[in-house]
PDB file of N, CA and C in Angstrom:
ATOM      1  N   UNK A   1      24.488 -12.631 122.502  1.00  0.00           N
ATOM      2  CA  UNK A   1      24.168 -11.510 121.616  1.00  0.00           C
ATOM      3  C   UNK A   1      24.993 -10.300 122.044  1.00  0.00           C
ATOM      4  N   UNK A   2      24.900  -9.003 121.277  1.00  0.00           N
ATOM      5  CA  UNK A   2      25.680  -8.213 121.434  1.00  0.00           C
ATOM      6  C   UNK A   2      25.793  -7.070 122.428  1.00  0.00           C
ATOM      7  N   UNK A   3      26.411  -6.461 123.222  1.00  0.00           N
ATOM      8  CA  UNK A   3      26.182  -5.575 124.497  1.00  0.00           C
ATOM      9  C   UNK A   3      25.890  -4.385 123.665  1.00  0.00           C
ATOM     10  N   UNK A   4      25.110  -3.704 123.477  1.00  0.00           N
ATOM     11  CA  UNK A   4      25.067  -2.334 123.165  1.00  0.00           C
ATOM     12  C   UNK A   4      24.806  -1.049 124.543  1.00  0.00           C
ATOM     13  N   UNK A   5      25.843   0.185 123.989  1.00  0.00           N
ATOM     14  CA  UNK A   5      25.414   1.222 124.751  1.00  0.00           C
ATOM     15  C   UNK A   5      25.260   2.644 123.523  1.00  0.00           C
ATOM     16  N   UNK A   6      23.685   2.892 124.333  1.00  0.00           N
ATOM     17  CA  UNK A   6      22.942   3.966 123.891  1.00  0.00           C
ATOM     18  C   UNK A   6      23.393   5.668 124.859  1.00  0.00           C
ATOM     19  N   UNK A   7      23.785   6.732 123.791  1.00  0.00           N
ATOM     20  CA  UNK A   7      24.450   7.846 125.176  1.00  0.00           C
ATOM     21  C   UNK A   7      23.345   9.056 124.304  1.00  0.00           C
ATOM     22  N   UNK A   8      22.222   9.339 124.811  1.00  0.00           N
ATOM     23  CA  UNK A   8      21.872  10.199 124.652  1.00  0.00           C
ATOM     24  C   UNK A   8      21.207  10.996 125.236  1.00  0.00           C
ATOM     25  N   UNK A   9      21.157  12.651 125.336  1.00  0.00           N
ATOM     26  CA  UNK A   9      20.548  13.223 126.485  1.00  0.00           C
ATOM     27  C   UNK A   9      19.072  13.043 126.361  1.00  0.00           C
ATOM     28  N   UNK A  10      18.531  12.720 125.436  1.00  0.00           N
ATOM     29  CA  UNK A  10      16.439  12.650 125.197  1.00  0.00           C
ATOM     30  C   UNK A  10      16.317  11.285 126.216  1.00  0.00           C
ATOM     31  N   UNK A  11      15.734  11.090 126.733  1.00  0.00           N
ATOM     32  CA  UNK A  11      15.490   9.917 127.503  1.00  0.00           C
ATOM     33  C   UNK A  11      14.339   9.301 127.022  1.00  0.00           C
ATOM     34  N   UNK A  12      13.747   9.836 126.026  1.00  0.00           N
ATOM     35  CA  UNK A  12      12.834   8.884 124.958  1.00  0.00           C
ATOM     36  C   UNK A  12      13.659   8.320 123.933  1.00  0.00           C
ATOM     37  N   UNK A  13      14.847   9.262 123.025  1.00  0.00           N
ATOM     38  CA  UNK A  13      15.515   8.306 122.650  1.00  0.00           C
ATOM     39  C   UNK A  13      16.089   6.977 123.311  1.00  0.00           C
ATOM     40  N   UNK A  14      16.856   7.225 124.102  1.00  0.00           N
ATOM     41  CA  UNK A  14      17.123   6.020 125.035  1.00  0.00           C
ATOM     42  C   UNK A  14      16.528   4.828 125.550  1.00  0.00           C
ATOM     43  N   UNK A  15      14.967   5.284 125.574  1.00  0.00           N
ATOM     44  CA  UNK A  15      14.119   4.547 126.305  1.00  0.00           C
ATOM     45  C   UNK A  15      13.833   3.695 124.377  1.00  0.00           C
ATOM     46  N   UNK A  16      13.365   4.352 123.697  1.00  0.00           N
ATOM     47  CA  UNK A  16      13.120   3.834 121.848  1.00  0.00           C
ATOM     48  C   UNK A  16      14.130   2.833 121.507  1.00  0.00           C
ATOM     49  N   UNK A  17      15.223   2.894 122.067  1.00  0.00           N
ATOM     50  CA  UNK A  17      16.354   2.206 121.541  1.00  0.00           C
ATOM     51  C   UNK A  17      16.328   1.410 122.091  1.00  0.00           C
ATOM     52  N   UNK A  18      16.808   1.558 123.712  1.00  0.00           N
ATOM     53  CA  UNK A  18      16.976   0.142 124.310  1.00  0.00           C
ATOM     54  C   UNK A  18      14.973  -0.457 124.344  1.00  0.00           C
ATOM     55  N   UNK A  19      14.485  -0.494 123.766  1.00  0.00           N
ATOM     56  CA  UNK A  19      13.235  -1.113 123.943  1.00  0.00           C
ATOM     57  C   UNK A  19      13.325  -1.938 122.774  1.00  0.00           C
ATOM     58  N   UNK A  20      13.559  -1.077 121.243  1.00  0.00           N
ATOM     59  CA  UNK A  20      14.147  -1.484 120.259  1.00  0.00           C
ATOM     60  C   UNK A  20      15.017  -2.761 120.033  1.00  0.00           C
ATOM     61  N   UNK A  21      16.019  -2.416 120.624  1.00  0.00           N
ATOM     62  CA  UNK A  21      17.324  -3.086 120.499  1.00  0.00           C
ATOM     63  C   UNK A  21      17.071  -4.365 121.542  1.00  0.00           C
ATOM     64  N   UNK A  22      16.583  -4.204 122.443  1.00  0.00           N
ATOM     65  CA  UNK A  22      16.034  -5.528 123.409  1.00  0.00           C
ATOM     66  C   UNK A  22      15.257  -6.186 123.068  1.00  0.00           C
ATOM     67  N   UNK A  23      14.425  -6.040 122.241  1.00  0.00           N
ATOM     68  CA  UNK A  23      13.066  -6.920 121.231  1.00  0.00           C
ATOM     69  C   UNK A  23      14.079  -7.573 120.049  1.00  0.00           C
ATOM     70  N   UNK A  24      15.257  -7.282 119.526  1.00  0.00           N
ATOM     71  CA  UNK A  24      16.096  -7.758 118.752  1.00  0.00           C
ATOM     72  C   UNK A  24      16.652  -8.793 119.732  1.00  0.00           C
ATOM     73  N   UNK A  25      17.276  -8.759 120.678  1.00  0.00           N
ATOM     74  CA  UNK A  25      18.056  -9.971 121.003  1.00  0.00           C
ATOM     75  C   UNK A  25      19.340  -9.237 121.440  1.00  0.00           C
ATOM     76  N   UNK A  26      19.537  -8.143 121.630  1.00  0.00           N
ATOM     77  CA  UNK A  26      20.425  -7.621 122.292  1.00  0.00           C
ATOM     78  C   UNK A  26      20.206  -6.560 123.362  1.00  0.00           C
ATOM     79  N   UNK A  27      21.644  -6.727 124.053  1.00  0.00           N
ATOM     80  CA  UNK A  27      22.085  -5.956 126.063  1.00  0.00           C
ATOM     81  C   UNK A  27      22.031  -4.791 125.776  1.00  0.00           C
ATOM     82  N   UNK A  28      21.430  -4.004 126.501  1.00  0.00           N
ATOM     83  CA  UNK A  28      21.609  -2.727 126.112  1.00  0.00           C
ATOM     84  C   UNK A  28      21.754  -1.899 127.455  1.00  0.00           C
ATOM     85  N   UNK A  29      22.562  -0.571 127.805  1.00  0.00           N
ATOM     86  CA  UNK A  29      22.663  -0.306 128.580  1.00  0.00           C
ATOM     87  C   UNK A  29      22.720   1.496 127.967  1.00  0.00           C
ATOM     88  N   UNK A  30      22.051   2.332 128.952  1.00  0.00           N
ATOM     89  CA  UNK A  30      21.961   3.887 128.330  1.00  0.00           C
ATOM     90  C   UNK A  30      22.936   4.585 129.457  1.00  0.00           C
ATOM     91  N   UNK A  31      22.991   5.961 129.089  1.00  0.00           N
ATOM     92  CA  UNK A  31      23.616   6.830 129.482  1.00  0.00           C
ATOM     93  C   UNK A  31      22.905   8.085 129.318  1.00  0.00           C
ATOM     94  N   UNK A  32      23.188   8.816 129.679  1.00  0.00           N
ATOM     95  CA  UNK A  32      22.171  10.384 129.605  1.00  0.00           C
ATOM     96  C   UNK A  32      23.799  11.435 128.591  1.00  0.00           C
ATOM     97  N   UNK A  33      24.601  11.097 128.834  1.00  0.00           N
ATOM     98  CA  UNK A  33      25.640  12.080 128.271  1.00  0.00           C
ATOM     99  C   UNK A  33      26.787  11.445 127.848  1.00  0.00           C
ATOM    100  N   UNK A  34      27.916  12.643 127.073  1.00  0.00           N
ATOM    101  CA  UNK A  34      29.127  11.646 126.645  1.00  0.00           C
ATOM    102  C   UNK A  34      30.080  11.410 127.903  1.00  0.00           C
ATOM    103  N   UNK A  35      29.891  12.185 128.892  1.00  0.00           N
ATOM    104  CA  UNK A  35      30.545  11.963 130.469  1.00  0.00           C
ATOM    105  C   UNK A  35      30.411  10.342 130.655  1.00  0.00           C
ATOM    106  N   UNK A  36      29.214  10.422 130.762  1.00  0.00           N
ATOM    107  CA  UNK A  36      28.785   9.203 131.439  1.00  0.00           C
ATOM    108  C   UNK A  36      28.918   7.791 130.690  1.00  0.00           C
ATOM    109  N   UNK A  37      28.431   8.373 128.980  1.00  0.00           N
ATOM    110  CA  UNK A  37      28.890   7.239 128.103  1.00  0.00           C
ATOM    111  C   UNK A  37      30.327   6.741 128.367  1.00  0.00           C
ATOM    112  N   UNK A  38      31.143   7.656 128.081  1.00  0.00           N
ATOM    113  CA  UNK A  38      32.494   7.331 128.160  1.00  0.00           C
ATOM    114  C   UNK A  38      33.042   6.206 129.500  1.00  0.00           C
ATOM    115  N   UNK A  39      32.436   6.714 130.173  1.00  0.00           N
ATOM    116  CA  UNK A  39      33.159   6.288 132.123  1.00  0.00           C
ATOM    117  C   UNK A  39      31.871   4.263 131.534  1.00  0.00           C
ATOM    118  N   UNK A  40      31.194   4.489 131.113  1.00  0.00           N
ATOM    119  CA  UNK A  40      30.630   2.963 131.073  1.00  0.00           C
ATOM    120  C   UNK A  40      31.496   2.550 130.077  1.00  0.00           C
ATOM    121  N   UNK A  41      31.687   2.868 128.893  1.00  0.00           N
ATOM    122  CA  UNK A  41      32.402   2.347 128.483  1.00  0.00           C
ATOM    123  C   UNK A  41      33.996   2.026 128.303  1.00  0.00           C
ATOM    124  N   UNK A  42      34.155   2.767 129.492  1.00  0.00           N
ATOM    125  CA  UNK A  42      35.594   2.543 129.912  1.00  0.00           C
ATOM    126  C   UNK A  42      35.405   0.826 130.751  1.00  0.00           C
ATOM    127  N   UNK A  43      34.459   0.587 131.351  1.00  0.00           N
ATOM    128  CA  UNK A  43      34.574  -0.692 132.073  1.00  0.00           C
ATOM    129  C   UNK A  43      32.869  -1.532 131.874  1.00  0.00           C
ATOM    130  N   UNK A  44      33.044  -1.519 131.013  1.00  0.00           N
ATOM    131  CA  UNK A  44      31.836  -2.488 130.524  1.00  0.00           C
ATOM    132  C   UNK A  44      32.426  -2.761 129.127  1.00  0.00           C
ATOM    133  N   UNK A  45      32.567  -4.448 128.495  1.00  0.00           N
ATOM    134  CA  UNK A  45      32.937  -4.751 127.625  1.00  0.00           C
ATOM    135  C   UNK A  45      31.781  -4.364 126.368  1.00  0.00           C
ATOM    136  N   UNK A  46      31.762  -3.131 125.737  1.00  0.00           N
ATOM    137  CA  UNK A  46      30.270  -2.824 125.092  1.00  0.00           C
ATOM    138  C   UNK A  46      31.387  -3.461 123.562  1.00  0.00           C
ATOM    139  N   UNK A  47      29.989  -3.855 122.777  1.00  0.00           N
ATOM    140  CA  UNK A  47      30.449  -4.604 121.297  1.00  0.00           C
ATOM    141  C   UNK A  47      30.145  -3.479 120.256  1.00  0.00           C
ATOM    142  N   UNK A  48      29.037  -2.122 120.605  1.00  0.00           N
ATOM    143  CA  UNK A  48      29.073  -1.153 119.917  1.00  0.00           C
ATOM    144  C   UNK A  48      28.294   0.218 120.671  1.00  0.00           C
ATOM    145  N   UNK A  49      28.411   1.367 120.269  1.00  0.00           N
ATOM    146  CA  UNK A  49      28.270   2.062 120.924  1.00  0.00           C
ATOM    147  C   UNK A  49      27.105   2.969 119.673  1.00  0.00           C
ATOM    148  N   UNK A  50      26.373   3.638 120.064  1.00  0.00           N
ATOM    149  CA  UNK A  50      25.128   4.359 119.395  1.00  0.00           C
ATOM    150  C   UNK A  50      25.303   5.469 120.438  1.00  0.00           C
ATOM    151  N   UNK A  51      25.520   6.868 119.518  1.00  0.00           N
ATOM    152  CA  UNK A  51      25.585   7.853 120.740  1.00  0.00           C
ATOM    153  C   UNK A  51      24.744   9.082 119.332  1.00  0.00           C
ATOM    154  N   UNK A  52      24.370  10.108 120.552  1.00  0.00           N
ATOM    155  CA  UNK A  52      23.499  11.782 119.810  1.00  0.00           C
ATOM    156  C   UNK A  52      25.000  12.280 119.539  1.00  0.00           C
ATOM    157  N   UNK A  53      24.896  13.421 119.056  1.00  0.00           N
ATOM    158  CA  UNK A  53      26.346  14.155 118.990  1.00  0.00           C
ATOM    159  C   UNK A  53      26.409  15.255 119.732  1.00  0.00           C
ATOM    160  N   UNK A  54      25.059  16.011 119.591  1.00  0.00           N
ATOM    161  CA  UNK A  54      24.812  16.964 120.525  1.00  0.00           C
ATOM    162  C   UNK A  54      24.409  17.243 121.573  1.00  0.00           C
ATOM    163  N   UNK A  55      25.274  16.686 122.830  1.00  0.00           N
ATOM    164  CA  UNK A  55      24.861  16.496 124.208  1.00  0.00           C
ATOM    165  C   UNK A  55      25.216  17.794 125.458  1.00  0.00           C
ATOM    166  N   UNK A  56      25.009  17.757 126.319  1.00  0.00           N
ATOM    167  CA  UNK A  56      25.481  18.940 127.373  1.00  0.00           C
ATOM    168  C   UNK A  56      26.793  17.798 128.057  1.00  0.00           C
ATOM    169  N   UNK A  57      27.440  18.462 128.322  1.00  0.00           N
ATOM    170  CA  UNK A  57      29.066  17.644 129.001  1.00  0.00           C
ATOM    171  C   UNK A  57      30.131  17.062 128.277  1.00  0.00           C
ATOM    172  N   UNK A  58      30.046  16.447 127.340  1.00  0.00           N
ATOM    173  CA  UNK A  58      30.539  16.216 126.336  1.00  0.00           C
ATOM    174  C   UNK A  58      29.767  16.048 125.213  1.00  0.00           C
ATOM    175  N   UNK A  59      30.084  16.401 123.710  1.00  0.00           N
ATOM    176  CA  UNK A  59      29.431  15.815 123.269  1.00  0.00           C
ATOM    177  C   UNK A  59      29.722  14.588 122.030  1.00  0.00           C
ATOM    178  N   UNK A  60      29.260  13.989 121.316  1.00  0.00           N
ATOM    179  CA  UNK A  60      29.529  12.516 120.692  1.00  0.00           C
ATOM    180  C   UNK A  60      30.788  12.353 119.634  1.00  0.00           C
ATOM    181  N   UNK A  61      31.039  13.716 119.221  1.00  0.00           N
ATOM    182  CA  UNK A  61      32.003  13.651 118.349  1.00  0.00           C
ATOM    183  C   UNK A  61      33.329  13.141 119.107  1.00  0.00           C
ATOM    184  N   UNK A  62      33.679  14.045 120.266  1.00  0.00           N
ATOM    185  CA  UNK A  62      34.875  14.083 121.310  1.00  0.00           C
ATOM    186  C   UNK A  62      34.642  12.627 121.861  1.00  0.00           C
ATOM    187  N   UNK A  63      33.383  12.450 122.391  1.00  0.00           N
ATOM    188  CA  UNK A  63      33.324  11.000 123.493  1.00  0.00           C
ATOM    189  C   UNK A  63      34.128  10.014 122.437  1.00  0.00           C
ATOM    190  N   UNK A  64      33.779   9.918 121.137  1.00  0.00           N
ATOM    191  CA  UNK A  64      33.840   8.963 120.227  1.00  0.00           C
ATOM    192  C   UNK A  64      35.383   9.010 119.991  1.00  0.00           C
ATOM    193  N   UNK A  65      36.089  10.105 119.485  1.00  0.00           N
ATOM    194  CA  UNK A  65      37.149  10.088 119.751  1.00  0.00           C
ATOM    195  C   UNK A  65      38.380   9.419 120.872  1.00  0.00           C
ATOM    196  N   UNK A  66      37.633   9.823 121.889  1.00  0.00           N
ATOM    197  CA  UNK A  66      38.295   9.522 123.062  1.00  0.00           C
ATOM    198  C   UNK A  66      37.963   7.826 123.979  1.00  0.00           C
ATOM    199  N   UNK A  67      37.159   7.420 122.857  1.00  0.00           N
ATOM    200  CA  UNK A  67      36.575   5.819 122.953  1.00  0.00           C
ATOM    201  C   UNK A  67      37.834   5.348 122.240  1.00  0.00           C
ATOM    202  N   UNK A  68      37.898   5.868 121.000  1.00  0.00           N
ATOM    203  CA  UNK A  68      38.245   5.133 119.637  1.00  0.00           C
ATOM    204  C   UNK A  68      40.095   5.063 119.883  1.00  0.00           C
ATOM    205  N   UNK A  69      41.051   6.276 120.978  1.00  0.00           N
ATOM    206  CA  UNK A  69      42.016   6.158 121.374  1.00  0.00           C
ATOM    207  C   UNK A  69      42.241   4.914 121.827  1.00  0.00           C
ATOM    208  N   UNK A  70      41.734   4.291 123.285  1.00  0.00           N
ATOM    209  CA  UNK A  70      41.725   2.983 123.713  1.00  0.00           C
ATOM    210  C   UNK A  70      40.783   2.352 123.372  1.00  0.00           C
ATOM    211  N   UNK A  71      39.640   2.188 122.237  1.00  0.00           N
ATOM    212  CA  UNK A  71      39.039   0.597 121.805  1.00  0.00           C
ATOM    213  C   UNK A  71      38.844   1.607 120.603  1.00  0.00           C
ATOM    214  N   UNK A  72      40.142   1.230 119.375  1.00  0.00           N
ATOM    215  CA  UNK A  72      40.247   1.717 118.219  1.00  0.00           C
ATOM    216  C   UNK A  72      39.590   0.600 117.064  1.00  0.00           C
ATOM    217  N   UNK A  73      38.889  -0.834 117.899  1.00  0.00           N
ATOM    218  CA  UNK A  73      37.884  -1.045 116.756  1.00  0.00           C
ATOM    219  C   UNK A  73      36.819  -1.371 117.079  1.00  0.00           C
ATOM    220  N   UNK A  74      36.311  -0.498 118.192  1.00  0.00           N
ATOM    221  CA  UNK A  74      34.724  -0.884 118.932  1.00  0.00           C
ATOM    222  C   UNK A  74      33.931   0.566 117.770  1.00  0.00           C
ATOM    223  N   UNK A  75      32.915  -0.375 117.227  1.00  0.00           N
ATOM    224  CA  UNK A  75      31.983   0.417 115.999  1.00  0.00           C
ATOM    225  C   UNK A  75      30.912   1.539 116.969  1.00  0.00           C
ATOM    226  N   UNK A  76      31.271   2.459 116.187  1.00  0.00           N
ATOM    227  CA  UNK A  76      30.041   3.623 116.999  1.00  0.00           C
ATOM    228  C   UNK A  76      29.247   4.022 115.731  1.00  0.00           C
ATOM    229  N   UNK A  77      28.025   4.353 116.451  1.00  0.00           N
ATOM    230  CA  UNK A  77      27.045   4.676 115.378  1.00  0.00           C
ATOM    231  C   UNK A  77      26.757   6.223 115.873  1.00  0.00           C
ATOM    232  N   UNK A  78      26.578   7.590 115.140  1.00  0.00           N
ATOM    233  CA  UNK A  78      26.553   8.984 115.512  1.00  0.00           C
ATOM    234  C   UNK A  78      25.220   9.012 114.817  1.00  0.00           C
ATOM    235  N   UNK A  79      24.146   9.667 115.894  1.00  0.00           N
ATOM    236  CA  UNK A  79      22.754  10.230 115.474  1.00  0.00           C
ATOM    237  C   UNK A  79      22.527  11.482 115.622  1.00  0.00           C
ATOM    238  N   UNK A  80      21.494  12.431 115.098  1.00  0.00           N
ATOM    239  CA  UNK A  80      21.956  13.920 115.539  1.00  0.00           C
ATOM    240  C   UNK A  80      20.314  14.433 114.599  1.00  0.00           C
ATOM    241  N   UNK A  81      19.608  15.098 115.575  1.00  0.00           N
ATOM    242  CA  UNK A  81      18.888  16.267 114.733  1.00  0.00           C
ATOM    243  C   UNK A  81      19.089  17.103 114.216  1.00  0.00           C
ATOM    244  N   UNK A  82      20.292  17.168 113.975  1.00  0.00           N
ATOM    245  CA  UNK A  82      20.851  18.564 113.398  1.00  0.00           C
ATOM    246  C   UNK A  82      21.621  18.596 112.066  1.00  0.00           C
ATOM    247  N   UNK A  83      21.283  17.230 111.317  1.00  0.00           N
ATOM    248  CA  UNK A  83      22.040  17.122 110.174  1.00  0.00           C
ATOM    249  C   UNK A  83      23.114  18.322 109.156  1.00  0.00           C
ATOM    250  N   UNK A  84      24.269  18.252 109.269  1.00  0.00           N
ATOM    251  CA  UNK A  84      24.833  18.971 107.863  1.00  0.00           C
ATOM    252  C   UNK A  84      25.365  18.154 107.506  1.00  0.00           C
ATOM    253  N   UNK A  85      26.135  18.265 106.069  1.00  0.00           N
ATOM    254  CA  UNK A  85      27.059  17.789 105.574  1.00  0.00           C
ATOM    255  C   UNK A  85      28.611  17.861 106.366  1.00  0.00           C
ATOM    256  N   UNK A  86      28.414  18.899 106.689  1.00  0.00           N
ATOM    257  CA  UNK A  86      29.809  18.949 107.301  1.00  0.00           C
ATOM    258  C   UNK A  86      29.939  17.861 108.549  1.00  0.00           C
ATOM    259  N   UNK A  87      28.999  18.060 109.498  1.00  0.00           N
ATOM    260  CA  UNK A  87      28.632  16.890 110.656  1.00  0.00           C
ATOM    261  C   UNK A  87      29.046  16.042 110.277  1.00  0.00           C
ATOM    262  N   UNK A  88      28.000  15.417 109.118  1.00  0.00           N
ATOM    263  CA  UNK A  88      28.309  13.691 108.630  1.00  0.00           C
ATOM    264  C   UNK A  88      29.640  13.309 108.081  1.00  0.00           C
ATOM    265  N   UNK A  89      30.217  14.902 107.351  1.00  0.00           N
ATOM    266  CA  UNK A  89      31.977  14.182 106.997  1.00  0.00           C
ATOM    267  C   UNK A  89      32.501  14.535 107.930  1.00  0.00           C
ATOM    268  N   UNK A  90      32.598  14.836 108.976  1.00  0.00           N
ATOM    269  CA  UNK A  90      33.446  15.092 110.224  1.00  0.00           C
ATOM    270  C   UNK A  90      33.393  13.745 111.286  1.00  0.00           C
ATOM    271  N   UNK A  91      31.994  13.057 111.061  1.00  0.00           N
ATOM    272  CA  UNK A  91      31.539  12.347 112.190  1.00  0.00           C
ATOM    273  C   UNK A  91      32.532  10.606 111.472  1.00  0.00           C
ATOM    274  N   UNK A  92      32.269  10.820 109.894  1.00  0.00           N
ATOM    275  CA  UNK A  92      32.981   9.391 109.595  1.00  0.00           C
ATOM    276  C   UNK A  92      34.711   9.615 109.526  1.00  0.00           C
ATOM    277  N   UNK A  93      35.033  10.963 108.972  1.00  0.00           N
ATOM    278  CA  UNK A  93      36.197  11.195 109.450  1.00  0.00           C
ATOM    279  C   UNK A  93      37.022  10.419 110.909  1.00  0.00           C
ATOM    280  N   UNK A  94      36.246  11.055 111.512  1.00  0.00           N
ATOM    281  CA  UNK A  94      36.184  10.991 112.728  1.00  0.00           C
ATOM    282  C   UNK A  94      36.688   9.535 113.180  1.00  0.00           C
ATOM    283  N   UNK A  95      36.022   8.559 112.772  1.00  0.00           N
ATOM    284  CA  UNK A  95      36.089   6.958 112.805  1.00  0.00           C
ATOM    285  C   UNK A  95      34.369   6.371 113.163  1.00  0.00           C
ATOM    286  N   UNK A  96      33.111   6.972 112.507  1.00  0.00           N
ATOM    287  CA  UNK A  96      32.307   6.387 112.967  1.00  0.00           C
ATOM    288  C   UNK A  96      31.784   5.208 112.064  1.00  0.00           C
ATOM    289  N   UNK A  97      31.044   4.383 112.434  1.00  0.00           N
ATOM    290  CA  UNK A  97      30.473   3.272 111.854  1.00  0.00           C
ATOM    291  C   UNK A  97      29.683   3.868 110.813  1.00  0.00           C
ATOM    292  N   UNK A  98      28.815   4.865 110.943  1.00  0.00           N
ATOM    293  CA  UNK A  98      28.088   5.095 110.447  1.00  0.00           C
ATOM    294  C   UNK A  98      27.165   6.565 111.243  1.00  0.00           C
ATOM    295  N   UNK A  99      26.463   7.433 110.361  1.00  0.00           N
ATOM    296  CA  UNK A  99      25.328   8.267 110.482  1.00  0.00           C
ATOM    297  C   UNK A  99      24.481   8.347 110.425  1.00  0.00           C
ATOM    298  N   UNK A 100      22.955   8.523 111.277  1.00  0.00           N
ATOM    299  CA  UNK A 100      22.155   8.864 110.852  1.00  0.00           C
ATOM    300  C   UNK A 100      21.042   9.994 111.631  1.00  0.00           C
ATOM    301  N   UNK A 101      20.204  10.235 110.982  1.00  0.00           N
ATOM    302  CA  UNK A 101      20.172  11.238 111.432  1.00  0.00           C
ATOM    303  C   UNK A 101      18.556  11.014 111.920  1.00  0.00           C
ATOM    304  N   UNK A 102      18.214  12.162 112.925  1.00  0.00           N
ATOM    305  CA  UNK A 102      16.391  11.901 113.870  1.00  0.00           C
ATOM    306  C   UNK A 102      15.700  12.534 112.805  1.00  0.00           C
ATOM    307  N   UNK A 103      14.724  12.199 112.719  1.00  0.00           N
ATOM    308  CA  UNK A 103      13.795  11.282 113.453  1.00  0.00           C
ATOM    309  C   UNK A 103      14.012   9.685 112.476  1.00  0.00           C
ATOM    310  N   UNK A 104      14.789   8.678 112.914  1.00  0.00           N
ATOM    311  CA  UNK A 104      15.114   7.695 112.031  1.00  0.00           C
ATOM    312  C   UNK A 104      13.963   6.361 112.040  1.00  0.00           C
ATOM    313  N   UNK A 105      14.065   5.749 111.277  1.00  0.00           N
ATOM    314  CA  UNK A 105      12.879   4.537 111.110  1.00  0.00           C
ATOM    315  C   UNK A 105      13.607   2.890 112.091  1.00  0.00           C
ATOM    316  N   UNK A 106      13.075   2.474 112.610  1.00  0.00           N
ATOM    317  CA  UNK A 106      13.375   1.409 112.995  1.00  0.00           C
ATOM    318  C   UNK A 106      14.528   0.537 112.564  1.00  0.00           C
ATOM    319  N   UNK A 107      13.930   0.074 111.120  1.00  0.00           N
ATOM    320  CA  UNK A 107      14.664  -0.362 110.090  1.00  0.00           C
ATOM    321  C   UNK A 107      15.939  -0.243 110.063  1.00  0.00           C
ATOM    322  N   UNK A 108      15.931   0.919 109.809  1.00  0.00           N
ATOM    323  CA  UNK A 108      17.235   1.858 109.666  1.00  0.00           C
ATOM    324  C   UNK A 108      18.003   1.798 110.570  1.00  0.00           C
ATOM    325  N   UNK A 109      17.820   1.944 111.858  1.00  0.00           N
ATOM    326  CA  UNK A 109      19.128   2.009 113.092  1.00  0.00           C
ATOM    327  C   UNK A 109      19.040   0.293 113.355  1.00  0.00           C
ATOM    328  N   UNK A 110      17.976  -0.424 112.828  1.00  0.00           N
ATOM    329  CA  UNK A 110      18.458  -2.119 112.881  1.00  0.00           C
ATOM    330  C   UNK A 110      19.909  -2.529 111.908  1.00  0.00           C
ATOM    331  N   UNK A 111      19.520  -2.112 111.142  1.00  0.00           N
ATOM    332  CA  UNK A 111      20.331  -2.314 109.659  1.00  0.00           C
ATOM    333  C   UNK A 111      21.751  -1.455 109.777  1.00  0.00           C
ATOM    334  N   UNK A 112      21.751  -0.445 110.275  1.00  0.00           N
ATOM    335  CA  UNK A 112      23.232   0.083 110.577  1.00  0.00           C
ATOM    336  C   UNK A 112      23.729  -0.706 111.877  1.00  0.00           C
ATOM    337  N   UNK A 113      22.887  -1.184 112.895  1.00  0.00           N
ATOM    338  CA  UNK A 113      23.415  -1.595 113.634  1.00  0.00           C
ATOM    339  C   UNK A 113      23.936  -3.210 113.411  1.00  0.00           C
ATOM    340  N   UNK A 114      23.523  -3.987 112.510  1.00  0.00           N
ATOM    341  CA  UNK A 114      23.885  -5.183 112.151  1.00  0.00           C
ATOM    342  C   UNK A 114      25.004  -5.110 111.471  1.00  0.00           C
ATOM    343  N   UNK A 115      25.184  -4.158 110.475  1.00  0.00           N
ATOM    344  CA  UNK A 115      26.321  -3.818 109.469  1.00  0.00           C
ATOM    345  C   UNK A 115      27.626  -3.670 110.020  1.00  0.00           C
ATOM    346  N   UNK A 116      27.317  -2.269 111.375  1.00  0.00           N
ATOM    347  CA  UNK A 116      28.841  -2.328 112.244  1.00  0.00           C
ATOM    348  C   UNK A 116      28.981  -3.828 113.394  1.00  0.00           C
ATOM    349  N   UNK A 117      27.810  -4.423 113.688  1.00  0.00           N
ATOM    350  CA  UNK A 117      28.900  -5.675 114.550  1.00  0.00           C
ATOM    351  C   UNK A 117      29.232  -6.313 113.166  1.00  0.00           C
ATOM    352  N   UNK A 118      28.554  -6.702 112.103  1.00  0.00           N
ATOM    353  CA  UNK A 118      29.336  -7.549 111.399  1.00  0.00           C
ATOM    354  C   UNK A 118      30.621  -7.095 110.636  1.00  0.00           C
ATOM    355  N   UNK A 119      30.895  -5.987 110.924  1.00  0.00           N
ATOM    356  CA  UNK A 119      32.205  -5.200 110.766  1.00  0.00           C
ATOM    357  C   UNK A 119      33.201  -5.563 111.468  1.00  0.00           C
ATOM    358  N   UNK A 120      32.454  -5.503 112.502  1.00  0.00           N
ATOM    359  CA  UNK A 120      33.729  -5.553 113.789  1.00  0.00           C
ATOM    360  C   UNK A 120      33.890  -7.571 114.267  1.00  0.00           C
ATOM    361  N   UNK A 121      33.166  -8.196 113.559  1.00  0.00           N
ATOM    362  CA  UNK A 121      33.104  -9.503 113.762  1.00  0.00           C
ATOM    363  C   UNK A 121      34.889  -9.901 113.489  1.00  0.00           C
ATOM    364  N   UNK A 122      35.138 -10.857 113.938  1.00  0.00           N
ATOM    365  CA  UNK A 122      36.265 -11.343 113.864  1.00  0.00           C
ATOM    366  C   UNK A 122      36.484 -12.243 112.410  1.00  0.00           C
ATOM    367  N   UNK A 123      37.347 -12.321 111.274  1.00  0.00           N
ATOM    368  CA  UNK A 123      36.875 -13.448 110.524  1.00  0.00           C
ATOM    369  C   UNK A 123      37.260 -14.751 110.855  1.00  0.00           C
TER     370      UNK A 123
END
């Protein structure tokens, strides 16, 4: 199944997700920031990445960027309490899998998250 990494500073998000995402059938590994996201996913083979945007140290827009330089087709998913329009066209601009925004439903970050591995699936 698929390695996922979760980078967000709430550590209830983190803890929601990978609890989430581990009752699905997938690895999950967290991070508290985009510092830290980044440096794991520099050496951990992750299959997609779920990050906040608004973090202290870096935050998700830049990390994602600076993922997407060297693993230009590993799928990221951008979450954020702070919804604008501008965010969400900046964030797919950007190269993300997808947006969504807190307080999100289960469902919902299942279903975006199935959509980008089967994106990134090989045919």
């Amino acid at each position: 199944m698929a390695k996922i990494l979760v980078v967000d500073d709430e550590a209830m998000i983190c803890d929601l997700l990978n609890r989430s995402l581990t009752i699905e059938g997938f690895t999950v590994e967290t991070a508290g920031n985009g510092l830290l996201g980044l440096e794991k996913c520099a050496s951990n083979g992750f299959d997609l990445v779920i990050s906040d945007i608004l973090m202290p140290e870096m935050d998700g827009i830049t990390m994602m960027e600076k993922i997407k330089d060297a693993q230009p087709n590993l799928p990221i998913i951008l979450i954020t309490g702070y919804a604008k329009q501008y965010t969400a066209r900046k964030a797919t601009e950007a190269g993300a899998s997808d947006f969504l925004t807190k307080p999100f439903r289960n469902a919902e970050i299942m279903q975006s998250v199935r959509k980008a591995l089967n994106i990134a699936e090989p045919a």
